[in-house]
PDB file of N, CA and C in Angstrom:
ATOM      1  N   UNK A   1      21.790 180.624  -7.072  1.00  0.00           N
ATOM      2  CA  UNK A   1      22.792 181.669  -6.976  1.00  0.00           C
ATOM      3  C   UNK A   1      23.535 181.828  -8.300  1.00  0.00           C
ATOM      4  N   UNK A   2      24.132 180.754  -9.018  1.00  0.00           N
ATOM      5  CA  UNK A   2      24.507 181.122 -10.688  1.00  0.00           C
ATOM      6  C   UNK A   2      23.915 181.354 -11.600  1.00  0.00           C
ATOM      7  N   UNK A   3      22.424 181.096 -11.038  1.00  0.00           N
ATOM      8  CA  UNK A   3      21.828 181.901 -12.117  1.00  0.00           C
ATOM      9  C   UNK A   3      21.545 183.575 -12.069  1.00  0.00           C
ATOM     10  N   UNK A   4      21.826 184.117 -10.635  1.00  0.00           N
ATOM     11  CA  UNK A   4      22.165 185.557 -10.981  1.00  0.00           C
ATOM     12  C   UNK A   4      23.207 185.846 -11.160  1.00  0.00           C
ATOM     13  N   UNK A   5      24.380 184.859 -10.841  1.00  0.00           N
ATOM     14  CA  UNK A   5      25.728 185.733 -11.535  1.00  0.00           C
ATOM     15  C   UNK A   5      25.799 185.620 -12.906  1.00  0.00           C
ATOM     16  N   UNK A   6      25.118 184.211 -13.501  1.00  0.00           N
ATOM     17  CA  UNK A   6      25.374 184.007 -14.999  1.00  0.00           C
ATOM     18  C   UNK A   6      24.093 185.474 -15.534  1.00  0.00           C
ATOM     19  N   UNK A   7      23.190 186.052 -15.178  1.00  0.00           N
ATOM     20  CA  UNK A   7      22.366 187.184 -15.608  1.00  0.00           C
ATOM     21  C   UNK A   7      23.325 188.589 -15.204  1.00  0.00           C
ATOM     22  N   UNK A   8      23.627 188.451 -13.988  1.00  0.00           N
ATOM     23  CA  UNK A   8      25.156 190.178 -13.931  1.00  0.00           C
ATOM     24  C   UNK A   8      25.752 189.908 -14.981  1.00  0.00           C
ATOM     25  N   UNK A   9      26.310 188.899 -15.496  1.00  0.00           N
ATOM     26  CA  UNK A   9      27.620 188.936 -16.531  1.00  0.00           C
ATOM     27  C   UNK A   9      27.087 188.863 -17.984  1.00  0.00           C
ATOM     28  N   UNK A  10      25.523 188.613 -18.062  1.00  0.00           N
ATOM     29  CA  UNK A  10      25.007 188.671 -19.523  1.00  0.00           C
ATOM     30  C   UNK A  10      24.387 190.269 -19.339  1.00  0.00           C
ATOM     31  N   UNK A  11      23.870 190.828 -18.601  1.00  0.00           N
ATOM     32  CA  UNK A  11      23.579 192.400 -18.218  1.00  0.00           C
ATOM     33  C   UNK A  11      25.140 193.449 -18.736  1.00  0.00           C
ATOM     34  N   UNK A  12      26.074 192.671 -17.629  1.00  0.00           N
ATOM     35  CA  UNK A  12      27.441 193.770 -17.645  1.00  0.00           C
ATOM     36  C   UNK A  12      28.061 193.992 -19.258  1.00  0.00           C
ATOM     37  N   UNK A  13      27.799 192.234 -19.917  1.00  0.00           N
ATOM     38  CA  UNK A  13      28.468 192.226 -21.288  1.00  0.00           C
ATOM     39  C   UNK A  13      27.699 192.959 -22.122  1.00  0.00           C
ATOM     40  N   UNK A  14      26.470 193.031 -22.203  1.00  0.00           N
ATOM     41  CA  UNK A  14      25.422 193.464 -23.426  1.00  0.00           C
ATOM     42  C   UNK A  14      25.589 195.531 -22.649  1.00  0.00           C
ATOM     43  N   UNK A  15      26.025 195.982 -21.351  1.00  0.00           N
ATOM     44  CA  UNK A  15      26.264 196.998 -21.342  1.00  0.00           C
ATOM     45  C   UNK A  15      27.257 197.337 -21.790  1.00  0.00           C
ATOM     46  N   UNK A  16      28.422 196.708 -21.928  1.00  0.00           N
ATOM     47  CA  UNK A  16      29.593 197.407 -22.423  1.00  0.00           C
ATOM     48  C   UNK A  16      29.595 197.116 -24.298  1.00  0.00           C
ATOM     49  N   UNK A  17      28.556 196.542 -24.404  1.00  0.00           N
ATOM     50  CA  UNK A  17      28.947 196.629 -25.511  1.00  0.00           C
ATOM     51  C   UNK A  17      28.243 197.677 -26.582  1.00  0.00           C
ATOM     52  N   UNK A  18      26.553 197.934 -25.507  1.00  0.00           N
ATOM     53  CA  UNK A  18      26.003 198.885 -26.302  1.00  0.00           C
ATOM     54  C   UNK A  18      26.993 200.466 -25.820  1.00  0.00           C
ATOM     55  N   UNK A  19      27.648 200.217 -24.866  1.00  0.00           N
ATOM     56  CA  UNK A  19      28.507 201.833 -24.638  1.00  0.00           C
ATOM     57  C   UNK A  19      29.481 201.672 -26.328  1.00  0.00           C
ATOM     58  N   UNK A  20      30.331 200.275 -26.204  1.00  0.00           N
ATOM     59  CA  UNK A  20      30.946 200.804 -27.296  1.00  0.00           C
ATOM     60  C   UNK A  20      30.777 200.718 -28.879  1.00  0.00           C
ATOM     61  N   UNK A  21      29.167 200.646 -29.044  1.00  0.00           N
ATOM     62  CA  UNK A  21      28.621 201.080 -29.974  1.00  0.00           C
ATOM     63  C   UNK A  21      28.155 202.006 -30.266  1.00  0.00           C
ATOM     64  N   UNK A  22      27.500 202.718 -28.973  1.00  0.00           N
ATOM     65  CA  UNK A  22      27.281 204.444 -29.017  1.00  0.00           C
ATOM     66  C   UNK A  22      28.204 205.436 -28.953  1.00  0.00           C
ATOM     67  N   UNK A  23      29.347 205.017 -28.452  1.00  0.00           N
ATOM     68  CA  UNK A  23      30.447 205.841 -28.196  1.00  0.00           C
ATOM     69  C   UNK A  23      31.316 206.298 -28.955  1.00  0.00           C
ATOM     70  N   UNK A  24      31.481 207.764 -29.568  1.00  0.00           N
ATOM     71  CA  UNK A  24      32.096 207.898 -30.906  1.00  0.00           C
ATOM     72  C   UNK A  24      33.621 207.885 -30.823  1.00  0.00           C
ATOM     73  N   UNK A  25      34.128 207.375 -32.121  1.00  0.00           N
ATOM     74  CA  UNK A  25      35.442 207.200 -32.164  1.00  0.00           C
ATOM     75  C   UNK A  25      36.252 208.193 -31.903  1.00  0.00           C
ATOM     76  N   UNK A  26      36.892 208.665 -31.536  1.00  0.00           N
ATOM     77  CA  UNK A  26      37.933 209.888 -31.171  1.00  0.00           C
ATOM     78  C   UNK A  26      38.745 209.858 -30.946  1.00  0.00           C
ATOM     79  N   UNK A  27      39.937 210.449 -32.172  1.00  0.00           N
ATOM     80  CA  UNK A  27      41.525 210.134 -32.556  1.00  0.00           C
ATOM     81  C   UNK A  27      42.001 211.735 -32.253  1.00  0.00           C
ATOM     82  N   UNK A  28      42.989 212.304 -31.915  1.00  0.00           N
ATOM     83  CA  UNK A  28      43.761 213.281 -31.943  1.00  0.00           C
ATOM     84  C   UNK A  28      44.677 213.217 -33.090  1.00  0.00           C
ATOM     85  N   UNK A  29      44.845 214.097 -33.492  1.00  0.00           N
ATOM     86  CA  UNK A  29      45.903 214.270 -34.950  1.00  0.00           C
ATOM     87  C   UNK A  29      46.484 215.882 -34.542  1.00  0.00           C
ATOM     88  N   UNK A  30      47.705 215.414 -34.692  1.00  0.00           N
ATOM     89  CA  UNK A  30      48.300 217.245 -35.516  1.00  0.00           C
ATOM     90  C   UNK A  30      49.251 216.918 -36.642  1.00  0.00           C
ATOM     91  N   UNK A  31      49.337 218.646 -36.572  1.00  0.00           N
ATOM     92  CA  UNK A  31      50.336 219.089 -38.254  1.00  0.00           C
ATOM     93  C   UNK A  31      51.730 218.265 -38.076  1.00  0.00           C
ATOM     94  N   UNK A  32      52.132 217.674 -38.932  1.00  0.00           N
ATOM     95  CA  UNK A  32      53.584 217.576 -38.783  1.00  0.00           C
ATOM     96  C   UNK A  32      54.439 218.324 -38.920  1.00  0.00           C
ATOM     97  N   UNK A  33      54.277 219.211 -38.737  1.00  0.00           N
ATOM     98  CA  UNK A  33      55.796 220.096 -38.574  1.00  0.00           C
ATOM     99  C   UNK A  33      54.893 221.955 -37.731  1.00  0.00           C
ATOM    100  N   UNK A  34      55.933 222.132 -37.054  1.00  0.00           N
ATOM    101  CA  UNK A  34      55.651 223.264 -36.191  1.00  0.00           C
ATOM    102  C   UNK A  34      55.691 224.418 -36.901  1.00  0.00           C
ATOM    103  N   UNK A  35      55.349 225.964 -37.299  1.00  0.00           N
ATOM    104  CA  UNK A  35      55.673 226.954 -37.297  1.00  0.00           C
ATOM    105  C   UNK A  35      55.886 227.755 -36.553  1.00  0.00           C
ATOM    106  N   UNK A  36      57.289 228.069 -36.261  1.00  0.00           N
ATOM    107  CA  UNK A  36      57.968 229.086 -35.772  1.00  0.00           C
ATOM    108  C   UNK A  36      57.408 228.728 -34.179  1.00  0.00           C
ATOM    109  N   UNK A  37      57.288 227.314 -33.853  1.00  0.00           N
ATOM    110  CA  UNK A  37      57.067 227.509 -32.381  1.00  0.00           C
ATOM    111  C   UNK A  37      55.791 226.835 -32.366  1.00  0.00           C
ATOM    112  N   UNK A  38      54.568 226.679 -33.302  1.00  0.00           N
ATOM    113  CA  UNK A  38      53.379 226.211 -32.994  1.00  0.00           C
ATOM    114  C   UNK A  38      53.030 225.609 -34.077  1.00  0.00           C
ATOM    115  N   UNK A  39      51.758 224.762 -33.610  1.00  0.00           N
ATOM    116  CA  UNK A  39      50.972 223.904 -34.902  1.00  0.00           C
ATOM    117  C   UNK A  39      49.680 223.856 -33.815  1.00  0.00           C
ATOM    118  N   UNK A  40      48.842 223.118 -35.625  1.00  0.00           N
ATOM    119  CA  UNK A  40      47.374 222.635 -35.090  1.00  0.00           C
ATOM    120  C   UNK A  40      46.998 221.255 -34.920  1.00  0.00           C
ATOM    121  N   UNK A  41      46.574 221.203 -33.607  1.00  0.00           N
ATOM    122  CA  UNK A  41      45.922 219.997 -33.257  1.00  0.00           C
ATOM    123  C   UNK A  41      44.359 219.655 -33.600  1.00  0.00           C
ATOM    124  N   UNK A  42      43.739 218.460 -33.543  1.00  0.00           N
ATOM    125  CA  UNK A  42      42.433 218.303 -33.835  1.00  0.00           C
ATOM    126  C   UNK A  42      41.954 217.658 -33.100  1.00  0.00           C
ATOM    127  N   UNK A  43      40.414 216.749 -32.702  1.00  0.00           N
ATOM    128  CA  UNK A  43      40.107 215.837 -32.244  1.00  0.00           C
ATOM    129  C   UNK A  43      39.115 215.093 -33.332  1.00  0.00           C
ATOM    130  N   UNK A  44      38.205 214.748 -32.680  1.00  0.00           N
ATOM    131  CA  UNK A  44      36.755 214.321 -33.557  1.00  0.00           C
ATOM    132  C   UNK A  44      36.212 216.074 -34.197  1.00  0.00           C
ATOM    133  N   UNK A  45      35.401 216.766 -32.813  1.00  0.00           N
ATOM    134  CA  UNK A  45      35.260 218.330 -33.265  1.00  0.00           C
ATOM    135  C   UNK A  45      35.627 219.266 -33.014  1.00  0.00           C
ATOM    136  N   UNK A  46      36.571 219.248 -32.574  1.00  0.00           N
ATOM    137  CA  UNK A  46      37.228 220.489 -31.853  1.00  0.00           C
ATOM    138  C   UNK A  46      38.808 220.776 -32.388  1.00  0.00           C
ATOM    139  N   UNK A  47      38.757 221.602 -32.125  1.00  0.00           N
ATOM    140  CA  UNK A  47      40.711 221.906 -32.782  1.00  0.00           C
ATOM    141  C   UNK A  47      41.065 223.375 -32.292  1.00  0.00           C
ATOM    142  N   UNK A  48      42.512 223.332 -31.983  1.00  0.00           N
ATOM    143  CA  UNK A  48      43.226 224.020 -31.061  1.00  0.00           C
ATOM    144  C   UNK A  48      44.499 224.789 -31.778  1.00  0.00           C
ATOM    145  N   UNK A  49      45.280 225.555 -31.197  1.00  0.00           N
ATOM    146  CA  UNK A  49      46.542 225.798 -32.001  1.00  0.00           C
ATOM    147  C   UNK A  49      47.465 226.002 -30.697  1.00  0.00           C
ATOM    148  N   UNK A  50      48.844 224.996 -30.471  1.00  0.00           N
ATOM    149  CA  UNK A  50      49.180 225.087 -29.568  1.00  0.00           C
ATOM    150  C   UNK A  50      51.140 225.562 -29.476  1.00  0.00           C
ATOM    151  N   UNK A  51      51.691 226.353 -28.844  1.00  0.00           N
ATOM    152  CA  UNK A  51      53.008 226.722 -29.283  1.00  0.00           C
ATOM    153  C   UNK A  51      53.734 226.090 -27.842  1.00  0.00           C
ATOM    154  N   UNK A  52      54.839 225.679 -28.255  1.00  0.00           N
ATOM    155  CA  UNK A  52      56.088 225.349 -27.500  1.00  0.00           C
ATOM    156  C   UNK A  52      56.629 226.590 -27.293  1.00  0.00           C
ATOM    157  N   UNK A  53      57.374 227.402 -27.782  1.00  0.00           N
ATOM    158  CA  UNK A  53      58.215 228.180 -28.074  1.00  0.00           C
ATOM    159  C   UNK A  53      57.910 229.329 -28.923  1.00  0.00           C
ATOM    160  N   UNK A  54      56.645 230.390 -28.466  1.00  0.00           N
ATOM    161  CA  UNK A  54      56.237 231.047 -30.213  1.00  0.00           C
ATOM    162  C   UNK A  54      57.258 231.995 -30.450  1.00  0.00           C
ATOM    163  N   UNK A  55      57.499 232.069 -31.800  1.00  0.00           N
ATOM    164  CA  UNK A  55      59.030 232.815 -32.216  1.00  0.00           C
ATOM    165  C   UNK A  55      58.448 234.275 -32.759  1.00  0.00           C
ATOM    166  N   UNK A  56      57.217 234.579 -32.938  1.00  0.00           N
ATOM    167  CA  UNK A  56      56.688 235.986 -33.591  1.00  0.00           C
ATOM    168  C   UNK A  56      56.603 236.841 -32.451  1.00  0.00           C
ATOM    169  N   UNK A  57      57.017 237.986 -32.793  1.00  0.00           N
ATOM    170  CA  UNK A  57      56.625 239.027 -31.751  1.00  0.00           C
ATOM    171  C   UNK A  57      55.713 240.184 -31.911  1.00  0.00           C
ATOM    172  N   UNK A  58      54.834 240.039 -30.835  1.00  0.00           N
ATOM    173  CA  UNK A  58      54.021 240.917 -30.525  1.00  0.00           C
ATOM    174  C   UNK A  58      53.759 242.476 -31.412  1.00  0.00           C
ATOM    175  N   UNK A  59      52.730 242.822 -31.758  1.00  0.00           N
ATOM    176  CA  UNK A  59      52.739 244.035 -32.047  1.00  0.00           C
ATOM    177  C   UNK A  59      53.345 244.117 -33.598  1.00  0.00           C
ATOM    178  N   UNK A  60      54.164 243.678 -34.106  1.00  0.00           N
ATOM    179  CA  UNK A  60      54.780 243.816 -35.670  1.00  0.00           C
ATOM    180  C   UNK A  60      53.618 243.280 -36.627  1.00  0.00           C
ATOM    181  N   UNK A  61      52.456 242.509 -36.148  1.00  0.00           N
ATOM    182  CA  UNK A  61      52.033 242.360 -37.432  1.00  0.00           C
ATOM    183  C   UNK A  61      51.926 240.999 -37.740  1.00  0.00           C
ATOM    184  N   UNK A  62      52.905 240.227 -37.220  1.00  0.00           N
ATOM    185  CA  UNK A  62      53.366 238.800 -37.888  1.00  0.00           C
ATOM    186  C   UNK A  62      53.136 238.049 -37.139  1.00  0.00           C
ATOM    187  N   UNK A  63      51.611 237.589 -36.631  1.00  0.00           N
ATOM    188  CA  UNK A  63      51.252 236.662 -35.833  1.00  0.00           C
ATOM    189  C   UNK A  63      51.077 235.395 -36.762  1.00  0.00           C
ATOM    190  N   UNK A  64      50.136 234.463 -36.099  1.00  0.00           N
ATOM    191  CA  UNK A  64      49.926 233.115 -36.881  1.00  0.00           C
ATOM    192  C   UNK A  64      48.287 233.206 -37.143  1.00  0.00           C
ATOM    193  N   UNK A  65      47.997 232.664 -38.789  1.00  0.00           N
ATOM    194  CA  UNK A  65      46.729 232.644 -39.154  1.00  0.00           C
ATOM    195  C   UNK A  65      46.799 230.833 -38.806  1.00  0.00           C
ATOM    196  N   UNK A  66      45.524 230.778 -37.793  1.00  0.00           N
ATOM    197  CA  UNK A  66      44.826 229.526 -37.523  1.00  0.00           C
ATOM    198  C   UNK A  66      43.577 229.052 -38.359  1.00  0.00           C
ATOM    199  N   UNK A  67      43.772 228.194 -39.193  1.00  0.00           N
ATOM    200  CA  UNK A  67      42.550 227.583 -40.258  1.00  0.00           C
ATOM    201  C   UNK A  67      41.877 226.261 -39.574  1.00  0.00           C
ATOM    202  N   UNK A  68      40.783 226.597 -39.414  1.00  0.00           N
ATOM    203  CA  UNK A  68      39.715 225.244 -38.960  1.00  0.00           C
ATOM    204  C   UNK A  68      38.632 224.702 -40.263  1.00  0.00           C
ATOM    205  N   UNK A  69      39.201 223.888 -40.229  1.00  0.00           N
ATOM    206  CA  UNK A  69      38.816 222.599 -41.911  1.00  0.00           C
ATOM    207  C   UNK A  69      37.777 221.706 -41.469  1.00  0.00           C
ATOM    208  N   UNK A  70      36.496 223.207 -40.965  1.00  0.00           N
ATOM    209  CA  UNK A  70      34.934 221.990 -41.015  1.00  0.00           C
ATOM    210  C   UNK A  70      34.424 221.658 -41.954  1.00  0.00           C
ATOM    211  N   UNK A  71      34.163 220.412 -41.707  1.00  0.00           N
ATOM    212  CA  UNK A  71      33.107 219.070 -42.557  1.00  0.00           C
ATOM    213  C   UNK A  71      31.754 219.882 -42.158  1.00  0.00           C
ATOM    214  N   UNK A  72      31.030 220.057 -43.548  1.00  0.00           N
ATOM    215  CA  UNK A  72      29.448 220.441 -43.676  1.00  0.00           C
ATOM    216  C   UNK A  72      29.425 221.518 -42.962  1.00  0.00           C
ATOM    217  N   UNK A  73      30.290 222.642 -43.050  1.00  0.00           N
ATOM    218  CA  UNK A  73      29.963 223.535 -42.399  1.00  0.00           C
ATOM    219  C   UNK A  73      31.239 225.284 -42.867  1.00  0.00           C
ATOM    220  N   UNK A  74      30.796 226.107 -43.268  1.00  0.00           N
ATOM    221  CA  UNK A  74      31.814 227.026 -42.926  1.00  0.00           C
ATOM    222  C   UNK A  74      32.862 227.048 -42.226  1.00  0.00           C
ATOM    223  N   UNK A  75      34.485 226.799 -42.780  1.00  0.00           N
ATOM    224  CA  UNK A  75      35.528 226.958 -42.133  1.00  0.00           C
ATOM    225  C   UNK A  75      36.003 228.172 -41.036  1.00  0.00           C
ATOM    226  N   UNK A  76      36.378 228.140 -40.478  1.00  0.00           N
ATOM    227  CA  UNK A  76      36.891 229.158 -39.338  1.00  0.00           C
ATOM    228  C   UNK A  76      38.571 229.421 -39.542  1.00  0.00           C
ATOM    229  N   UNK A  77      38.708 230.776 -39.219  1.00  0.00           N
ATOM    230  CA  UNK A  77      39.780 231.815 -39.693  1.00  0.00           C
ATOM    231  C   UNK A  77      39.989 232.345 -38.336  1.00  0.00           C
ATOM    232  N   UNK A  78      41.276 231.884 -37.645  1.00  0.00           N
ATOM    233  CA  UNK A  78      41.622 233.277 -36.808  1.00  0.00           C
ATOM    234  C   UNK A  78      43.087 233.527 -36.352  1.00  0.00           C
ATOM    235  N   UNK A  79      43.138 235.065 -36.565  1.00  0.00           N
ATOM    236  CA  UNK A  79      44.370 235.381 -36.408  1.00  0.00           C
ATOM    237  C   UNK A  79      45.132 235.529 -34.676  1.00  0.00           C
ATOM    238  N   UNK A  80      46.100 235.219 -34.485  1.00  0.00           N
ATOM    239  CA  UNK A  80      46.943 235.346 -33.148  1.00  0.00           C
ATOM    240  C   UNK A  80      48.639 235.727 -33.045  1.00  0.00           C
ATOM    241  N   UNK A  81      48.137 236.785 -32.262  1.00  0.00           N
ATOM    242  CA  UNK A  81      49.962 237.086 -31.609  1.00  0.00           C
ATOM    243  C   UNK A  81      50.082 236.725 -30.248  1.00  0.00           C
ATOM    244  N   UNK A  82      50.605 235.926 -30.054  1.00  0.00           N
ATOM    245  CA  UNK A  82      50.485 235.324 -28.184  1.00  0.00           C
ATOM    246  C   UNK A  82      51.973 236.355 -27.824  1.00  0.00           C
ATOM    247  N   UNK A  83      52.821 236.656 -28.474  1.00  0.00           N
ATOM    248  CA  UNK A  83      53.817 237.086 -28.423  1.00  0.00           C
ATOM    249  C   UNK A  83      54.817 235.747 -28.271  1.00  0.00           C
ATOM    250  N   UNK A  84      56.201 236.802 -28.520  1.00  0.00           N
ATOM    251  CA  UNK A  84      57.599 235.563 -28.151  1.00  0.00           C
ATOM    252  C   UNK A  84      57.791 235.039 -26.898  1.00  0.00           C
ATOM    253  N   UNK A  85      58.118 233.613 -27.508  1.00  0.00           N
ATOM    254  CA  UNK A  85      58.115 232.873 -26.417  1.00  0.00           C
ATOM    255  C   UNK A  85      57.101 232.068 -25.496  1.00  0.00           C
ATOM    256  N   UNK A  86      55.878 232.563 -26.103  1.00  0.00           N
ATOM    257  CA  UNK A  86      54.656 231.986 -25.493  1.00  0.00           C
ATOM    258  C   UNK A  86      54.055 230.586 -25.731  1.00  0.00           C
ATOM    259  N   UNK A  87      54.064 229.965 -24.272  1.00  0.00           N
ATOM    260  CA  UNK A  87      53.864 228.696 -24.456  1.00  0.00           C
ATOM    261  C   UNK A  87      52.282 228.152 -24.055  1.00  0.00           C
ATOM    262  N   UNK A  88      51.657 227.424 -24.648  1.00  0.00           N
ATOM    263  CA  UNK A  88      50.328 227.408 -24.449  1.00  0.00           C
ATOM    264  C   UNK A  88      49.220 227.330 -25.566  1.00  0.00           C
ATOM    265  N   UNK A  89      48.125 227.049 -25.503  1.00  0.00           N
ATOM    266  CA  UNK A  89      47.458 227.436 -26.638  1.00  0.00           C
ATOM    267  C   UNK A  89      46.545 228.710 -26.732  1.00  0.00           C
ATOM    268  N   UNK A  90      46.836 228.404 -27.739  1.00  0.00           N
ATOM    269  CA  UNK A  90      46.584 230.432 -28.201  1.00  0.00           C
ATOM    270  C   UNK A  90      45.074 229.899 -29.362  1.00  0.00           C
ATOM    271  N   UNK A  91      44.668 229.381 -29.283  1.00  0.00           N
ATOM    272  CA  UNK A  91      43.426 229.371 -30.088  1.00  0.00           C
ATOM    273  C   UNK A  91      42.698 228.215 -30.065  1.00  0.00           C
ATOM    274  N   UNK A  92      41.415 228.224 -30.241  1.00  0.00           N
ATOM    275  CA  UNK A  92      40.179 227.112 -30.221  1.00  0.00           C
ATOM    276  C   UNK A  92      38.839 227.204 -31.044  1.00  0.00           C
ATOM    277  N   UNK A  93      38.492 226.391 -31.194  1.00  0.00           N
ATOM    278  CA  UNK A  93      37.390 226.601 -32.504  1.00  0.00           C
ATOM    279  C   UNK A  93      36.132 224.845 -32.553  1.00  0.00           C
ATOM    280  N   UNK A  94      35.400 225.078 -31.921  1.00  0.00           N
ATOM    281  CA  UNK A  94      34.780 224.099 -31.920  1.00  0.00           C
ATOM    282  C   UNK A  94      33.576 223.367 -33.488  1.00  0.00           C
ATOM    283  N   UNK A  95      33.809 222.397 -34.123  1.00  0.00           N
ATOM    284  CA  UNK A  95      32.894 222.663 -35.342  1.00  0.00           C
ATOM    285  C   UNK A  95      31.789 221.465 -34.773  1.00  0.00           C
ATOM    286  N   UNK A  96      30.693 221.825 -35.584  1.00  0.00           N
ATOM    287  CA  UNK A  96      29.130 221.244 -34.808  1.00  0.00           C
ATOM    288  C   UNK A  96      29.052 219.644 -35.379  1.00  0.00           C
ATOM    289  N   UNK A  97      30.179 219.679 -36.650  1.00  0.00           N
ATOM    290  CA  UNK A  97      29.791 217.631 -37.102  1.00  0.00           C
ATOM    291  C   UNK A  97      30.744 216.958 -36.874  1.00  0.00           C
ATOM    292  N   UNK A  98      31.831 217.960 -37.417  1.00  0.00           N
ATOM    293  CA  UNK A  98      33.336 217.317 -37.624  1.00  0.00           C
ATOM    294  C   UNK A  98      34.525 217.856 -38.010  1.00  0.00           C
ATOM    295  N   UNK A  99      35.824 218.194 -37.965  1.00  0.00           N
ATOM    296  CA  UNK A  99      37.299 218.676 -37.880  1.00  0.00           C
ATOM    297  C   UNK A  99      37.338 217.814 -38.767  1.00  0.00           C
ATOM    298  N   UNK A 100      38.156 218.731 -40.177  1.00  0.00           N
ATOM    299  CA  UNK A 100      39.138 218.131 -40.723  1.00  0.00           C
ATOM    300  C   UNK A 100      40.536 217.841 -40.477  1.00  0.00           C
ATOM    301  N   UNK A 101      40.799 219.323 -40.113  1.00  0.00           N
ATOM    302  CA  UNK A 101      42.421 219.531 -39.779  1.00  0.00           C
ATOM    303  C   UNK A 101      42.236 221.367 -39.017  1.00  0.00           C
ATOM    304  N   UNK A 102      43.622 221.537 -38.617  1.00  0.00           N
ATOM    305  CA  UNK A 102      43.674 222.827 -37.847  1.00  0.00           C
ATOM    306  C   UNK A 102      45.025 223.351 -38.339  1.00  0.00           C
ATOM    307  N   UNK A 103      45.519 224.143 -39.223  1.00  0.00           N
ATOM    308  CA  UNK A 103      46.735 224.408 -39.702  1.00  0.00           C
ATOM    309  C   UNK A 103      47.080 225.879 -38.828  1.00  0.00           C
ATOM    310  N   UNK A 104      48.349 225.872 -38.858  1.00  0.00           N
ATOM    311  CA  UNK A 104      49.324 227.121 -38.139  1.00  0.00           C
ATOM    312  C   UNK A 104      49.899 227.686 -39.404  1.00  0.00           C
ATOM    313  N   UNK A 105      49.963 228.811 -39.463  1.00  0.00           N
ATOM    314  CA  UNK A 105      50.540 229.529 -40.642  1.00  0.00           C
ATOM    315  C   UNK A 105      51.108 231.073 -40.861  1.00  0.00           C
TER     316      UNK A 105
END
């Protein structure tokens, strides 16, 4: 009988360890400081632009340019007016290797 529990616990250990060798690292980061209500968040590849409070209003013109800072790949550009006051994220941008950063501007 201990010799199948001592084989579950050499099975269970050598599984968790090839998971956390295959398993990619993945940190969240954002901007330090908000504009006018919002900033950009990141992950490993993906990045977002998310507002508390957005202070631009609708229709004038003066939304927020969202910059996505892909590794090995063409950066991504996009513009948003969620309008005032809008809470939520207002933009997404997935890159195929890797996120540098996601700026609000």
């Amino acid at each position: 009988m201990s010799g199948k529990i001592g084989k579950t616990s050499a099975v269970a250990a050598l599984s968790i360890a090839a998971i956390g060798l295959a398993a990619p690292i993945s940190s969240a980061h954002n901007e330090a400081s908000w504009t006018d209500g919002c900033r950009g968040y990141w992950y490993s590849t993906s990045g977002h632009a998310y507002c508390y409070d957005a202070q631009r209003v609708a229709g004038t013109g003066f939304g927020y340019n969202i910059y996505y800072d892909c590794n090995y790949e063409v950066d991504e550009y996009h513009y948003r007016n969620p309008g005032y006051g809008f809470e939520g994220k207002m933009s997404t941008y997935e890159c195929t290797f890797k996120i540098n950063g996601t700026r609000v501007k």
